[in-house]
Protein backbone atom coordinates (compact mmCIF):
# COMPACT_ATOMS: atom_id res chain seq x y z
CA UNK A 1 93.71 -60.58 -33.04
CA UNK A 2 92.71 -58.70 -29.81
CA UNK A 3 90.41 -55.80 -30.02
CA UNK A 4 92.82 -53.35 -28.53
CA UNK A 5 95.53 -54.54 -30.64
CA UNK A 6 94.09 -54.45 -34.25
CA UNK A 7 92.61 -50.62 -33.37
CA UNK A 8 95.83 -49.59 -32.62
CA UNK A 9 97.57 -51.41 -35.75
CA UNK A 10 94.88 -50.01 -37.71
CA UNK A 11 95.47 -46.42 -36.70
CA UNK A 12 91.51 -46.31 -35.84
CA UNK A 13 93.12 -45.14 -32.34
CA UNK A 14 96.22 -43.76 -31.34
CA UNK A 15 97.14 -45.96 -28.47
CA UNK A 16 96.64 -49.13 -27.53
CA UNK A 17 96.61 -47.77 -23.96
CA UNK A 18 93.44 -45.47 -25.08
CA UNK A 19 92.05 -48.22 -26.91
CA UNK A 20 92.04 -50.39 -24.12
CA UNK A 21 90.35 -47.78 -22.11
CA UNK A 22 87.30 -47.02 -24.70
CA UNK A 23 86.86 -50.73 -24.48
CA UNK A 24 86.11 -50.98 -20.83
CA UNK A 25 84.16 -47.67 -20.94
CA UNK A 26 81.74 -49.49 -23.40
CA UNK A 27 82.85 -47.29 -26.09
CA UNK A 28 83.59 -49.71 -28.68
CA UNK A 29 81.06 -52.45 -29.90
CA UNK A 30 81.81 -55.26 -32.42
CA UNK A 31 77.96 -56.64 -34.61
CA UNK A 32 76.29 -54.55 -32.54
CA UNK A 33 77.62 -56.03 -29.11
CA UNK A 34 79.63 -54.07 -26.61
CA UNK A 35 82.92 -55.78 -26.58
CA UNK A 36 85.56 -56.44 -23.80
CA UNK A 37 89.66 -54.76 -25.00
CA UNK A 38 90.20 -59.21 -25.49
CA UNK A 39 87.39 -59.35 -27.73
CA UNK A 40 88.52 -61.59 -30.91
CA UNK A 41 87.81 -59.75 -34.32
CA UNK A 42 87.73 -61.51 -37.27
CA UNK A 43 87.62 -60.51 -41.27
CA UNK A 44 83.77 -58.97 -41.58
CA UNK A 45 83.19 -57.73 -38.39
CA UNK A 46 81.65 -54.35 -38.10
CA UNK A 47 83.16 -52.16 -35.35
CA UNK A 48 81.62 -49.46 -34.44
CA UNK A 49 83.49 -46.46 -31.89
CA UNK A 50 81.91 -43.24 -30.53
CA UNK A 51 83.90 -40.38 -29.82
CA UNK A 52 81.92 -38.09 -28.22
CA UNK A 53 79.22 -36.65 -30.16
CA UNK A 54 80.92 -38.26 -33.19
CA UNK A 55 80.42 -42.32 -34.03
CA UNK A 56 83.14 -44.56 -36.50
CA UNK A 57 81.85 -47.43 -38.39
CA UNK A 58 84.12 -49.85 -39.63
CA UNK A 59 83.93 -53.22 -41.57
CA UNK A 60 87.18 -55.49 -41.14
CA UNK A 61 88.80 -55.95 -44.21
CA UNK A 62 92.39 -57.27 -43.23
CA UNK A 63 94.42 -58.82 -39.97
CA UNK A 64 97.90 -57.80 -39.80
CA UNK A 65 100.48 -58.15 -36.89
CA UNK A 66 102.41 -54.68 -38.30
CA UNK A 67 101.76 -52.51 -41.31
CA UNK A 68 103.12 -49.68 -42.80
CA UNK A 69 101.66 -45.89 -41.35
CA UNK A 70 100.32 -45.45 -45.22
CA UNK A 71 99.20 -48.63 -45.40
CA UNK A 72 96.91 -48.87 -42.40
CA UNK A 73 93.51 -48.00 -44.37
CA UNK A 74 93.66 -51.31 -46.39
CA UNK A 75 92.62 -53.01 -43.06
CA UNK A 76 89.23 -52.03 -42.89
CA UNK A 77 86.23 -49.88 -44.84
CA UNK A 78 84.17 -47.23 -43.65
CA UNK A 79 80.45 -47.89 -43.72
């Protein structure tokens, strides 16, 4: 699944508008790497996104198309 897409079905971002845009700004980074919004991520991948003064790390724990608002946490861990 594309980068853009599984932080939007995740609910790690809002959009996958402003999603895209972090991307591009360098924002988001995928093992360490800063990764492009087309970026492939795969089950184990740690993402990490800085907002600001603030930084999210994430391992990848699931790949889903569409989940459920409630159900959006089961996709990934916080480290």
């Amino acid at each position: 699944m594309r980068l853009d897409k599984y932080l939007k079905v995740s609910r790690l971002i809002k959009r996958r508008s402003v999603a895209n845009e972090a991307c591009d700004a360098g924002r988001v980074m995928i093992n360490g790497k800063p990764s492009k919004a087309g970026t492939e991520v795969k089950m184990g991948d740690i993402i990490e996104i800085s907002f600001g003064n603030k930084t999210v790390k994430v391992e990848v724990t699931g790949i889903q198309e569409t989940i459920h608002k409630e159900d959006a946490e089961t996709l990934f861990k916080y480290i």
